[in-house]
ModelCIF file with pLDDT and N, C-alpha, C, O atoms, coordinates in Angstrom:
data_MODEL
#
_entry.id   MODEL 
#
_entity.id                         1 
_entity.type                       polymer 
_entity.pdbx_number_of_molecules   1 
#
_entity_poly.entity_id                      1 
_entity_poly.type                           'polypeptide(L)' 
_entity_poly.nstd_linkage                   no 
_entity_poly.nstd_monomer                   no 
_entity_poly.pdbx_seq_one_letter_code       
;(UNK)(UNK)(UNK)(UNK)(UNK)(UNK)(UNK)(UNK)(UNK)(UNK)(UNK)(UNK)(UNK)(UNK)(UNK)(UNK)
(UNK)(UNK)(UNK)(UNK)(UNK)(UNK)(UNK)(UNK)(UNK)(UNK)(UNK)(UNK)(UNK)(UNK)(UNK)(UNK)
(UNK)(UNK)(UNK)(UNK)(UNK)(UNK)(UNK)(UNK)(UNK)(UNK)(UNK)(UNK)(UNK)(UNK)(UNK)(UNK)
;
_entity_poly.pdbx_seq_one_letter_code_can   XXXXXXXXXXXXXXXXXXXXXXXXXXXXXXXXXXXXXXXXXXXXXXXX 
_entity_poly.pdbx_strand_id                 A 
#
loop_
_entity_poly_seq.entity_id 
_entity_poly_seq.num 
_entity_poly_seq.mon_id 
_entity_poly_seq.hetero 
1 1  UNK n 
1 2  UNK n 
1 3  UNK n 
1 4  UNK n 
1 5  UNK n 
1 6  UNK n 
1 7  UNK n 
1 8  UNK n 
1 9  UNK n 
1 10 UNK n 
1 11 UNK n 
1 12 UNK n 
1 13 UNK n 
1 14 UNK n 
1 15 UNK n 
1 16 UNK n 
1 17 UNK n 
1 18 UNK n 
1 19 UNK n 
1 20 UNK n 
1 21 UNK n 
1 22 UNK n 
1 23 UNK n 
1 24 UNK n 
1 25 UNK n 
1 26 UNK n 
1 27 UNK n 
1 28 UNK n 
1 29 UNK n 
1 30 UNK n 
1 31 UNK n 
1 32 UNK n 
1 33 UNK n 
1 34 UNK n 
1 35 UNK n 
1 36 UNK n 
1 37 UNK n 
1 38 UNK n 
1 39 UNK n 
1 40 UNK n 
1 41 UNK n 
1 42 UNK n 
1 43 UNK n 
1 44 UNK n 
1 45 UNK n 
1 46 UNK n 
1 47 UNK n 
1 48 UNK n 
#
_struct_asym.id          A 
_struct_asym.entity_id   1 
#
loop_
_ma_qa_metric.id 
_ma_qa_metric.mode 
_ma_qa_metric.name 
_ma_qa_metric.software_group_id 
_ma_qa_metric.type 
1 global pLDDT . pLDDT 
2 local  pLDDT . pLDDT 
#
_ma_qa_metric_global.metric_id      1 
_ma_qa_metric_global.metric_value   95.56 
_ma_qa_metric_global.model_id       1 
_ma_qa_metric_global.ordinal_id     1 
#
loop_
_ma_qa_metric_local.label_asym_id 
_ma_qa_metric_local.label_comp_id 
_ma_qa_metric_local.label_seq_id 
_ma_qa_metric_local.metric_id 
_ma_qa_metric_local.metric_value 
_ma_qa_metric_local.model_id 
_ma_qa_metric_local.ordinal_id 
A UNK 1  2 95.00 1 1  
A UNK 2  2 94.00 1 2  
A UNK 3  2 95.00 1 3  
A UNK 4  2 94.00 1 4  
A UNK 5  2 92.00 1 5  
A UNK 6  2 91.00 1 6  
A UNK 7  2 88.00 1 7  
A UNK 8  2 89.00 1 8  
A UNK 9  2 88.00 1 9  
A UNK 10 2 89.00 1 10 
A UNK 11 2 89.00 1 11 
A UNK 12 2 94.00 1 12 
A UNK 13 2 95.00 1 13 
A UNK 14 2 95.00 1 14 
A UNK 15 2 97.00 1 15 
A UNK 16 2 97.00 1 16 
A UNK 17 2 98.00 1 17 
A UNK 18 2 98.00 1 18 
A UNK 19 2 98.00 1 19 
A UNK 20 2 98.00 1 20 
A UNK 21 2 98.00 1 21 
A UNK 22 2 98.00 1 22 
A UNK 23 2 98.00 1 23 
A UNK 24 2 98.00 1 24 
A UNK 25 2 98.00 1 25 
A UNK 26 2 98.00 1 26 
A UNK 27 2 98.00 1 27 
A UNK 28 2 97.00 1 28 
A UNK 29 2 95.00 1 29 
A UNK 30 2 96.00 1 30 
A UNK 31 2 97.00 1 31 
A UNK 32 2 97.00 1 32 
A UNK 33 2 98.00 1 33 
A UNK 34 2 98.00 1 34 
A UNK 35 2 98.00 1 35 
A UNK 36 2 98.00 1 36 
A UNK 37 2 96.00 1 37 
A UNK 38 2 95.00 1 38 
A UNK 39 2 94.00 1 39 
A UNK 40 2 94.00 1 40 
A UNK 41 2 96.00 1 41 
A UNK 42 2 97.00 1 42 
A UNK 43 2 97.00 1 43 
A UNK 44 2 97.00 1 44 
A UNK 45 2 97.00 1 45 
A UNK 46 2 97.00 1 46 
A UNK 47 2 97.00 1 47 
A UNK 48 2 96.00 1 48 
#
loop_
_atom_site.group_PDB 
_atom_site.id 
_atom_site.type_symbol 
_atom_site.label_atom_id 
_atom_site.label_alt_id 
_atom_site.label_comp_id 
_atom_site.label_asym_id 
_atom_site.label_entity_id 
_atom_site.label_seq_id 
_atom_site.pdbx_PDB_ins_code 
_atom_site.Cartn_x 
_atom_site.Cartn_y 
_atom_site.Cartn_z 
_atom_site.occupancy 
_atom_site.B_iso_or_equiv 
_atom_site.pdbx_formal_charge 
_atom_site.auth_seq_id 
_atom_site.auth_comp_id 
_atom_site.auth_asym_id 
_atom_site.auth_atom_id 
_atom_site.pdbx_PDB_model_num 
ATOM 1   N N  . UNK A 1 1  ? 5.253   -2.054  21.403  1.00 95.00 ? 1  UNK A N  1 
ATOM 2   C CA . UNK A 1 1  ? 5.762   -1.551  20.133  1.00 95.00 ? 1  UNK A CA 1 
ATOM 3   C C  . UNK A 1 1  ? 6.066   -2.602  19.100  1.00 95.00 ? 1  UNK A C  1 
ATOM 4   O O  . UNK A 1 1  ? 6.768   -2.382  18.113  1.00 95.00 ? 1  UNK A O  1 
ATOM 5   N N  . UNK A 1 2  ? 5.459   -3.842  19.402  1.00 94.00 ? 2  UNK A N  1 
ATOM 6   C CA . UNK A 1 2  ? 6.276   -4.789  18.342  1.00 94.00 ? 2  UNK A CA 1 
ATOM 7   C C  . UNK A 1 2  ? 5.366   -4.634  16.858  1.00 94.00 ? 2  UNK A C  1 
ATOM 8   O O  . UNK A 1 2  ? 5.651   -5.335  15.887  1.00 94.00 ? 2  UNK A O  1 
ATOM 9   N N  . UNK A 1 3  ? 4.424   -3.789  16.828  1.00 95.00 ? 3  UNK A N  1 
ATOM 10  C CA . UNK A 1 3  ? 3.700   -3.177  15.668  1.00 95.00 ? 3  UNK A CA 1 
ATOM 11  C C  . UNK A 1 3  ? 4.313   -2.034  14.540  1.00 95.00 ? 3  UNK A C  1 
ATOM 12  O O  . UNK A 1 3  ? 4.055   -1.781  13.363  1.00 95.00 ? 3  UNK A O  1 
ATOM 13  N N  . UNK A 1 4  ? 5.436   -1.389  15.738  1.00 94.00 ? 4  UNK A N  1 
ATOM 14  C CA . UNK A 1 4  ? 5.470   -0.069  15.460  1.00 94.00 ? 4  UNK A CA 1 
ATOM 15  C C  . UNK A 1 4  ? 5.744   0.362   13.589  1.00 94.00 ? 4  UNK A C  1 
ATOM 16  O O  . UNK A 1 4  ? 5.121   1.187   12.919  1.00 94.00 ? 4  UNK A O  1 
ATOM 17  N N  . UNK A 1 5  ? 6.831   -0.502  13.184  1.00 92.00 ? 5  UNK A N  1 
ATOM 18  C CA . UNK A 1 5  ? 6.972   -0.324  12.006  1.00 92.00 ? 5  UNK A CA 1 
ATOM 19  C C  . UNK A 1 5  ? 6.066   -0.218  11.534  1.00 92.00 ? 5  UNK A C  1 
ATOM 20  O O  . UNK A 1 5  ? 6.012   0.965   11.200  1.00 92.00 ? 5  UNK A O  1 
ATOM 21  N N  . UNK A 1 6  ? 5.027   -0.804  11.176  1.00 91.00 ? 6  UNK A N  1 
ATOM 22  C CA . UNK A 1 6  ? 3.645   -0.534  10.937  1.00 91.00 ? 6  UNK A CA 1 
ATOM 23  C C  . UNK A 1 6  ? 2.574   0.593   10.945  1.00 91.00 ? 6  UNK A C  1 
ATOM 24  O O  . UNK A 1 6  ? 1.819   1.166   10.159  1.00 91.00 ? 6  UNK A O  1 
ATOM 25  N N  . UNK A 1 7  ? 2.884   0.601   12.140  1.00 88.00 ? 7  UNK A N  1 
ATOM 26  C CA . UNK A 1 7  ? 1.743   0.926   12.729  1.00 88.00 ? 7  UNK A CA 1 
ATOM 27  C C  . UNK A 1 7  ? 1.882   2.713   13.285  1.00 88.00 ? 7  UNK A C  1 
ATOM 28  O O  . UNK A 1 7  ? 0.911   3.317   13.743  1.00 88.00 ? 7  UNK A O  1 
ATOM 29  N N  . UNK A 1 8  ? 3.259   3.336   13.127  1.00 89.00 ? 8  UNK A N  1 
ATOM 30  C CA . UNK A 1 8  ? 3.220   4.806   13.354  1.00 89.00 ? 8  UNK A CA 1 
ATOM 31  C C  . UNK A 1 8  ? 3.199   5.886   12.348  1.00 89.00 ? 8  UNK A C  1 
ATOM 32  O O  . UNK A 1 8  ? 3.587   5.810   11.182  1.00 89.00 ? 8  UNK A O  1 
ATOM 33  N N  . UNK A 1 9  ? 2.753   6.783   12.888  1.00 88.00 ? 9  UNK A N  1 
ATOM 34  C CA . UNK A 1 9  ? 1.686   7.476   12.306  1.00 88.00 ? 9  UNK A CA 1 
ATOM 35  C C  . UNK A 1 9  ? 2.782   7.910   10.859  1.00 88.00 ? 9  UNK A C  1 
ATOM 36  O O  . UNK A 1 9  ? 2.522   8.175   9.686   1.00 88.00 ? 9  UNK A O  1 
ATOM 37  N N  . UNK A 1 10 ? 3.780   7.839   11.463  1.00 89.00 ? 10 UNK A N  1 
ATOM 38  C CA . UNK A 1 10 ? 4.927   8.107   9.921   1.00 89.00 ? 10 UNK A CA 1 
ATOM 39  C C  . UNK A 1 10 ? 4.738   7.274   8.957   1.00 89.00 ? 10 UNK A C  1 
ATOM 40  O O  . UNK A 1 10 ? 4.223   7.793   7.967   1.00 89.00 ? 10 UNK A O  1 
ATOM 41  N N  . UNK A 1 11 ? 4.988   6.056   8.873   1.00 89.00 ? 11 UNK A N  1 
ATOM 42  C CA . UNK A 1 11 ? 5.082   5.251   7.939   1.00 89.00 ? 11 UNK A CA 1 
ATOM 43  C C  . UNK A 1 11 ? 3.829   4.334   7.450   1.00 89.00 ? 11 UNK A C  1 
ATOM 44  O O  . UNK A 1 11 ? 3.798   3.745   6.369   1.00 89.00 ? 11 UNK A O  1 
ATOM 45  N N  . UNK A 1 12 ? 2.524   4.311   8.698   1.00 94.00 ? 12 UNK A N  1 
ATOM 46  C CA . UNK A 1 12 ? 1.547   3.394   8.165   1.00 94.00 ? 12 UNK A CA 1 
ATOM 47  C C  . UNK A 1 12 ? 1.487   3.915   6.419   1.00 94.00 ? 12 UNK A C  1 
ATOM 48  O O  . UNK A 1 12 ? 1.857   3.070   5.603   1.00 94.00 ? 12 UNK A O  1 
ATOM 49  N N  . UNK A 1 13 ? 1.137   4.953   6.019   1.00 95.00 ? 13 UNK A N  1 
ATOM 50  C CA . UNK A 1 13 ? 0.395   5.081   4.600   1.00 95.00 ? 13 UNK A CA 1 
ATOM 51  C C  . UNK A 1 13 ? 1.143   4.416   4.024   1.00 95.00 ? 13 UNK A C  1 
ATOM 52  O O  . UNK A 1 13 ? 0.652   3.853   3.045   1.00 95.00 ? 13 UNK A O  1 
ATOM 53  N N  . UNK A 1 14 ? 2.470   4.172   4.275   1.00 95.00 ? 14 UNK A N  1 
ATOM 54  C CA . UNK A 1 14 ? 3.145   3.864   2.411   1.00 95.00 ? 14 UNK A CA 1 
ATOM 55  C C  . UNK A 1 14 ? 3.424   2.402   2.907   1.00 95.00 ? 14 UNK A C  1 
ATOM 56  O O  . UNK A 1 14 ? 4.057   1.671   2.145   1.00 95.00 ? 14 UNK A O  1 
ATOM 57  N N  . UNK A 1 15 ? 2.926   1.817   4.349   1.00 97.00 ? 15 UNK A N  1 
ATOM 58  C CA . UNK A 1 15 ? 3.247   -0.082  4.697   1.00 97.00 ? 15 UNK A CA 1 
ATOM 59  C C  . UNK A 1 15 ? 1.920   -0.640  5.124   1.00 97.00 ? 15 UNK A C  1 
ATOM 60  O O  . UNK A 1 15 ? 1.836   -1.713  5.721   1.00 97.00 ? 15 UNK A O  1 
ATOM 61  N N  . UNK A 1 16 ? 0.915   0.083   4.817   1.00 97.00 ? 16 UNK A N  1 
ATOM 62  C CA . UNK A 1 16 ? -0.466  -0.565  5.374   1.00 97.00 ? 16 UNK A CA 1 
ATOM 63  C C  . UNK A 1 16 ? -0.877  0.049   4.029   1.00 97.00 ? 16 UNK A C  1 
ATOM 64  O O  . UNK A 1 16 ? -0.471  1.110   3.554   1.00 97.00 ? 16 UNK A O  1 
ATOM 65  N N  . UNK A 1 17 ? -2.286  -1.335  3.189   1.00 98.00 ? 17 UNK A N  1 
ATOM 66  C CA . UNK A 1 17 ? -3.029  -0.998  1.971   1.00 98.00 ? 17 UNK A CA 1 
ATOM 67  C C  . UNK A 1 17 ? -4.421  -1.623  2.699   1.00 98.00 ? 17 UNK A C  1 
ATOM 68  O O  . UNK A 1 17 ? -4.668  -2.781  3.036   1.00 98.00 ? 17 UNK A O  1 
ATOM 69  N N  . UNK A 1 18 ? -5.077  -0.628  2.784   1.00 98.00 ? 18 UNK A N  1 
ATOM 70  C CA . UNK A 1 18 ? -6.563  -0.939  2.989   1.00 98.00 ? 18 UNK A CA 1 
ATOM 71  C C  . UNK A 1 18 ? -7.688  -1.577  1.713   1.00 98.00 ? 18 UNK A C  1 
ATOM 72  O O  . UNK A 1 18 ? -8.379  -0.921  0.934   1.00 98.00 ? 18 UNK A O  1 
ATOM 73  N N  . UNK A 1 19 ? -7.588  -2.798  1.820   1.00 98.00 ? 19 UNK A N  1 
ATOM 74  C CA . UNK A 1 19 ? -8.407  -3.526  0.475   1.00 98.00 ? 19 UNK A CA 1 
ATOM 75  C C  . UNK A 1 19 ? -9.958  -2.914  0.837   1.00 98.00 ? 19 UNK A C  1 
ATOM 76  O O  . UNK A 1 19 ? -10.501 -2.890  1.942   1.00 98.00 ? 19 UNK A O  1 
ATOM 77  N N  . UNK A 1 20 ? -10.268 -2.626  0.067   1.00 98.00 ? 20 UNK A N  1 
ATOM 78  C CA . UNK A 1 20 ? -12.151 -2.695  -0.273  1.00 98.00 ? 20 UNK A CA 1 
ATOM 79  C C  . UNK A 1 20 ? -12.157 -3.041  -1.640  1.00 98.00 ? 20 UNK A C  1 
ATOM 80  O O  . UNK A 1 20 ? -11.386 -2.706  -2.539  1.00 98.00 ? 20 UNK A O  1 
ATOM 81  N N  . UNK A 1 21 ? -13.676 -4.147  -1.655  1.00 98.00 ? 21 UNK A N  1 
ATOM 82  C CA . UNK A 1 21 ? -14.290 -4.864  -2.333  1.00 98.00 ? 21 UNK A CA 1 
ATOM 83  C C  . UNK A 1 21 ? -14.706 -3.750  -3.649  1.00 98.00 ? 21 UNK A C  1 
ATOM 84  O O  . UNK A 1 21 ? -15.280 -2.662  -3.660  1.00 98.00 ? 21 UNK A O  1 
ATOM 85  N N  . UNK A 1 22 ? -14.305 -4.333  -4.364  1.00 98.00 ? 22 UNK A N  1 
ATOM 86  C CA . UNK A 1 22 ? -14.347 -3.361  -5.766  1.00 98.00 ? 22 UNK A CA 1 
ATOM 87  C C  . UNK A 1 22 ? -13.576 -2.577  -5.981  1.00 98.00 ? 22 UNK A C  1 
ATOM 88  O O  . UNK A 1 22 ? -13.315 -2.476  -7.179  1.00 98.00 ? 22 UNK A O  1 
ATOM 89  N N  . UNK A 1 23 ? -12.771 -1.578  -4.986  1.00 98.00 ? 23 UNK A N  1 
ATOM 90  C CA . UNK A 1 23 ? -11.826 -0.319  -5.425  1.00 98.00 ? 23 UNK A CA 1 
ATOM 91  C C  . UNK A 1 23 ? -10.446 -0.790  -5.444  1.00 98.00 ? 23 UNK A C  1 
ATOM 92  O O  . UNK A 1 23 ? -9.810  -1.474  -4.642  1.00 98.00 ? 23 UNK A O  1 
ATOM 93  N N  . UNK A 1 24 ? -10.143 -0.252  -6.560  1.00 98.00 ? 24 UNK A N  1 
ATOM 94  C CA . UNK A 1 24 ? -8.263  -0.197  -6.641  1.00 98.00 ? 24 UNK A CA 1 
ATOM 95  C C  . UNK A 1 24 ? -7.504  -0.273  -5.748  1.00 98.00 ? 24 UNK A C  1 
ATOM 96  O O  . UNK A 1 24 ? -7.974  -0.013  -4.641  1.00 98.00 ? 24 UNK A O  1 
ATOM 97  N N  . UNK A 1 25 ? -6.141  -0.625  -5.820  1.00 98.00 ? 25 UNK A N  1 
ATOM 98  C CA . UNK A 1 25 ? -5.754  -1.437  -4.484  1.00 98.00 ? 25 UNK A CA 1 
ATOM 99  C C  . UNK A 1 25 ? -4.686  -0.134  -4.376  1.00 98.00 ? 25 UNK A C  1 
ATOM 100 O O  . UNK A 1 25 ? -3.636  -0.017  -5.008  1.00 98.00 ? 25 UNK A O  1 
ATOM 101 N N  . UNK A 1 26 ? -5.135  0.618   -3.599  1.00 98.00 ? 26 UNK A N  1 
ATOM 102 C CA . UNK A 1 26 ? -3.887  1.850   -3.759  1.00 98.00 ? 26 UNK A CA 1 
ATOM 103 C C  . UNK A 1 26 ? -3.634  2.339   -2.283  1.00 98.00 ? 26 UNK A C  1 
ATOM 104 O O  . UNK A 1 26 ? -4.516  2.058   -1.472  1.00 98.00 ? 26 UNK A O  1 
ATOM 105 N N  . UNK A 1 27 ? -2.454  3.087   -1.807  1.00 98.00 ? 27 UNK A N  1 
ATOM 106 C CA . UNK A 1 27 ? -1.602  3.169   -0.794  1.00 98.00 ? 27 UNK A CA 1 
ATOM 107 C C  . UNK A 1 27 ? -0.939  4.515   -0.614  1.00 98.00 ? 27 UNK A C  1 
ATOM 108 O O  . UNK A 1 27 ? -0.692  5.393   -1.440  1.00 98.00 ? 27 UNK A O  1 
ATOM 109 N N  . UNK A 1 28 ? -0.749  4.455   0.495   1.00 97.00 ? 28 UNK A N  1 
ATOM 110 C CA . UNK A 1 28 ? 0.423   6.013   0.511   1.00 97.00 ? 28 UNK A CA 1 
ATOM 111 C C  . UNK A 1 28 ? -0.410  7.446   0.906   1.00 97.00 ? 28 UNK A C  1 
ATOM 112 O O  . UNK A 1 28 ? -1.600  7.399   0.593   1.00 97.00 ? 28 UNK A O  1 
ATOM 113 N N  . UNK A 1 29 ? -0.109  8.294   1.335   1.00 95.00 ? 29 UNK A N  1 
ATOM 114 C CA . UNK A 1 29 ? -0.349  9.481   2.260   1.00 95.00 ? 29 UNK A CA 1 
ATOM 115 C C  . UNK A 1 29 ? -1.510  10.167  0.845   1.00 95.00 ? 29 UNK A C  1 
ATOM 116 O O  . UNK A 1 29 ? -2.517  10.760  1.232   1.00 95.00 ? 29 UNK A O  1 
ATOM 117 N N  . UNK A 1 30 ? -1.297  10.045  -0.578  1.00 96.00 ? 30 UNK A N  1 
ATOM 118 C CA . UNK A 1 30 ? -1.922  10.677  -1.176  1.00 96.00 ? 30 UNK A CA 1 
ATOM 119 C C  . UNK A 1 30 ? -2.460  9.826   -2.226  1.00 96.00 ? 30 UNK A C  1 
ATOM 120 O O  . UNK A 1 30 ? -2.790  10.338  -3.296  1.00 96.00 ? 30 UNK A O  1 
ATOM 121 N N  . UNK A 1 31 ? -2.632  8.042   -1.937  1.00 97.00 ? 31 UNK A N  1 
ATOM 122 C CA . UNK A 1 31 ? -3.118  7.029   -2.365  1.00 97.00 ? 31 UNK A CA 1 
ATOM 123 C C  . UNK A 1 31 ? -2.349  6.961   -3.882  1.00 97.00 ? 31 UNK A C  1 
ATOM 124 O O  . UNK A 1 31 ? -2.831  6.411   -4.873  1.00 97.00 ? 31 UNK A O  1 
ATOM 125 N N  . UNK A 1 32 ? -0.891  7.730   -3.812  1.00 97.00 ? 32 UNK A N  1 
ATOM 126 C CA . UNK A 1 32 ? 0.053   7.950   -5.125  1.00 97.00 ? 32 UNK A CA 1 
ATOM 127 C C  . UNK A 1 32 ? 0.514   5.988   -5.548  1.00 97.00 ? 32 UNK A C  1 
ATOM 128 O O  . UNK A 1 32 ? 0.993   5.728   -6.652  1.00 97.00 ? 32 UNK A O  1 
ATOM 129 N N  . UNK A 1 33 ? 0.264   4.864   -4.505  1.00 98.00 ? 33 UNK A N  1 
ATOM 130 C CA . UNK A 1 33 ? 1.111   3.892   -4.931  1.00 98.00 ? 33 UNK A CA 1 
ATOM 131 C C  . UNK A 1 33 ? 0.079   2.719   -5.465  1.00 98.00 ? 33 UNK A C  1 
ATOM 132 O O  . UNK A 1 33 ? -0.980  2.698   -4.838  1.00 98.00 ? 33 UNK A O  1 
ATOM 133 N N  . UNK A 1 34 ? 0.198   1.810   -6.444  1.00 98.00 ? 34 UNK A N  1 
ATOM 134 C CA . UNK A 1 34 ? -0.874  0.970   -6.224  1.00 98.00 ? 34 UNK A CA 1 
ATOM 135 C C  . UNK A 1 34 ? 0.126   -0.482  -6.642  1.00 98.00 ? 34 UNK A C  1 
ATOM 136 O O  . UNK A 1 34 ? 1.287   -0.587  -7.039  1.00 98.00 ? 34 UNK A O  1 
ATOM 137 N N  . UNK A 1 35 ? -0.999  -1.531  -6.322  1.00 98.00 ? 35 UNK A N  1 
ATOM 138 C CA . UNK A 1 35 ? -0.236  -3.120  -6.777  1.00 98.00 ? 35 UNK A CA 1 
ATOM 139 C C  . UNK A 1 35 ? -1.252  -3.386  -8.143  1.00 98.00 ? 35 UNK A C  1 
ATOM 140 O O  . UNK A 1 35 ? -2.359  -3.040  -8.556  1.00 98.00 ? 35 UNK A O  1 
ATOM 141 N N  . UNK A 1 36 ? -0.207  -4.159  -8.507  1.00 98.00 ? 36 UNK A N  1 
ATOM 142 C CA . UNK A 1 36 ? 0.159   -4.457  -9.965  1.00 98.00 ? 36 UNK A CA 1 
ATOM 143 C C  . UNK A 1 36 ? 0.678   -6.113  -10.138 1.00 98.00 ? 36 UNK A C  1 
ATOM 144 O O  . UNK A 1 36 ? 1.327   -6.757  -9.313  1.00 98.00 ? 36 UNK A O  1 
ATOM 145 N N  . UNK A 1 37 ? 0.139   -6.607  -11.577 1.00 96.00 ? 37 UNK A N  1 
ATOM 146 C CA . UNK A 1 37 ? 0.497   -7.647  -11.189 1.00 96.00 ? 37 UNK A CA 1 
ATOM 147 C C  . UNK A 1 37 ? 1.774   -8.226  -11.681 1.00 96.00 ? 37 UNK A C  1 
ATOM 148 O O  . UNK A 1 37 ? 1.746   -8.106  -12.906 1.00 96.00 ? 37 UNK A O  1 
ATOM 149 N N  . UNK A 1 38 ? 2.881   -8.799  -11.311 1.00 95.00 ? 38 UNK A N  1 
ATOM 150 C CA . UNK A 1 38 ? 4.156   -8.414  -11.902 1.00 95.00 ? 38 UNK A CA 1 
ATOM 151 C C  . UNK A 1 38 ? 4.547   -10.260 -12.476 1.00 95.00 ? 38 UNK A C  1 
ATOM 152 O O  . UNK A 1 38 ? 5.153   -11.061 -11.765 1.00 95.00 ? 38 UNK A O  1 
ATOM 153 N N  . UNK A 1 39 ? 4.113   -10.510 -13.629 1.00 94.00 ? 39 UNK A N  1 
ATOM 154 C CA . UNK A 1 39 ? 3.968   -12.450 -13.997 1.00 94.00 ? 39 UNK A CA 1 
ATOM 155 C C  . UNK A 1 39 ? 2.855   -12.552 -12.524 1.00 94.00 ? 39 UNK A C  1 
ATOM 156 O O  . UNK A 1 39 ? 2.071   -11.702 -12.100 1.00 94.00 ? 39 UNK A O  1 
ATOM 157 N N  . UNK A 1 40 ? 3.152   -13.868 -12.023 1.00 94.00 ? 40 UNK A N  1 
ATOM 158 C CA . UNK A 1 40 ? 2.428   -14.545 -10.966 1.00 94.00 ? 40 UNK A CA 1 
ATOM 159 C C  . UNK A 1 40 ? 2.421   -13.494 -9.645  1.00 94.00 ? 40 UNK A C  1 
ATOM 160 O O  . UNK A 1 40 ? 1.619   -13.560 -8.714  1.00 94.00 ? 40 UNK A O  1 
ATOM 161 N N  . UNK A 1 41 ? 3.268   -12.728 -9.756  1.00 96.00 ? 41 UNK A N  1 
ATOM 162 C CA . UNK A 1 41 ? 3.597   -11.791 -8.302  1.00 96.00 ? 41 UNK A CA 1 
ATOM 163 C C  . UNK A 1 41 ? 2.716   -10.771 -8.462  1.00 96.00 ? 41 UNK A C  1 
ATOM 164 O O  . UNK A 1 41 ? 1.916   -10.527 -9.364  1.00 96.00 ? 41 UNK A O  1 
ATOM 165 N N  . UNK A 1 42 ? 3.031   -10.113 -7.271  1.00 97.00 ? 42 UNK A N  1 
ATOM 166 C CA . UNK A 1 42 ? 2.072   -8.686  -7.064  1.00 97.00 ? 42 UNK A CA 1 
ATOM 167 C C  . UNK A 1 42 ? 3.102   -8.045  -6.824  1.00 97.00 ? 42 UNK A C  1 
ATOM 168 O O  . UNK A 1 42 ? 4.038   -8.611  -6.260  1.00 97.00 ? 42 UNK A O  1 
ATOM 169 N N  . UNK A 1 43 ? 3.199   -6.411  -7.277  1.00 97.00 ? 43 UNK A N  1 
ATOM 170 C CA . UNK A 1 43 ? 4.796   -5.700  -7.007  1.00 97.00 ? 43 UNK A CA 1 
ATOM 171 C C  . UNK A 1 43 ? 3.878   -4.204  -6.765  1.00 97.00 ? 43 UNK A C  1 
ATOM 172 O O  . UNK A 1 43 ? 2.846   -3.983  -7.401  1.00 97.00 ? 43 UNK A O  1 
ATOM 173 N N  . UNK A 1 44 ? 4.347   -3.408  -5.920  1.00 97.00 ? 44 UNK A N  1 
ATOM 174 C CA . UNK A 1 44 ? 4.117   -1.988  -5.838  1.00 97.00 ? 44 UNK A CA 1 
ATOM 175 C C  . UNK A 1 44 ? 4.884   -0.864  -6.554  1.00 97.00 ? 44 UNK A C  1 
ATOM 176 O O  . UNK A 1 44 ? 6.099   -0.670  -6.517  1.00 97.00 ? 44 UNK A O  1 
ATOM 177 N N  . UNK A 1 45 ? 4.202   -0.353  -7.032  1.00 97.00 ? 45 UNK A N  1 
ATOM 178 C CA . UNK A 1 45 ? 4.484   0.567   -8.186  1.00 97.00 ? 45 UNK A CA 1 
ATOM 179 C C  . UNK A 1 45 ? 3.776   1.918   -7.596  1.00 97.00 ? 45 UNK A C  1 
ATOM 180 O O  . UNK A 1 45 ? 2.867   1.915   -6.766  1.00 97.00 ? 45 UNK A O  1 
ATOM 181 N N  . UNK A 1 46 ? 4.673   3.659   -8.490  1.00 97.00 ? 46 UNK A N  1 
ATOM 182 C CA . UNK A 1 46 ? 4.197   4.810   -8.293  1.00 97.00 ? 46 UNK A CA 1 
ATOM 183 C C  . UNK A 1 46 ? 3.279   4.836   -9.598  1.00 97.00 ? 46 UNK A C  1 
ATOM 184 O O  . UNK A 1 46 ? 3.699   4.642   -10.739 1.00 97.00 ? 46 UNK A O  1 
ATOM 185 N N  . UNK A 1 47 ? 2.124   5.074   -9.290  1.00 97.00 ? 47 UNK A N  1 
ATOM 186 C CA . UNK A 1 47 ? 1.389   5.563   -10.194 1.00 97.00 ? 47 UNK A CA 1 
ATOM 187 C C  . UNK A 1 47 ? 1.816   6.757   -11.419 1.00 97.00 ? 47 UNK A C  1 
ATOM 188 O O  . UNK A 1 47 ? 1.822   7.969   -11.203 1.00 97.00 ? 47 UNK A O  1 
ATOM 189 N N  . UNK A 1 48 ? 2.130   6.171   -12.607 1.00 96.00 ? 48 UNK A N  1 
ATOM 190 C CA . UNK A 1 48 ? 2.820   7.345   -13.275 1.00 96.00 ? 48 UNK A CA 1 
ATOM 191 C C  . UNK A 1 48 ? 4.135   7.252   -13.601 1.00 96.00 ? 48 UNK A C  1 
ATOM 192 O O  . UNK A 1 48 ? 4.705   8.198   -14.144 1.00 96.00 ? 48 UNK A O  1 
#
């Protein structure tokens, strides 16, 4: 279990972001969250 935070079936969508090459970097059970670039940082934001 040392994944689990991660990795169960509750919480992966909104703590795991699946990058693909070209598409928007978006997250969450209904792909509602995306990153953004916040100055030099990257910050997660609700779409909207």
């Amino acid at each position: 279990g040392i994944h689990n935070d991660i990795t169960d079936r509750e919480h992966r969508a909104e703590r795991v972001i699946k990058l693909v090459h070209g598409e928007k970097m978006l997250f969450g059970k209904d792909k509602e969250y995306g990153l953004v670039q916040d100055g030099f940082l990257l910050k997660a934001v609700k779409v909207g």
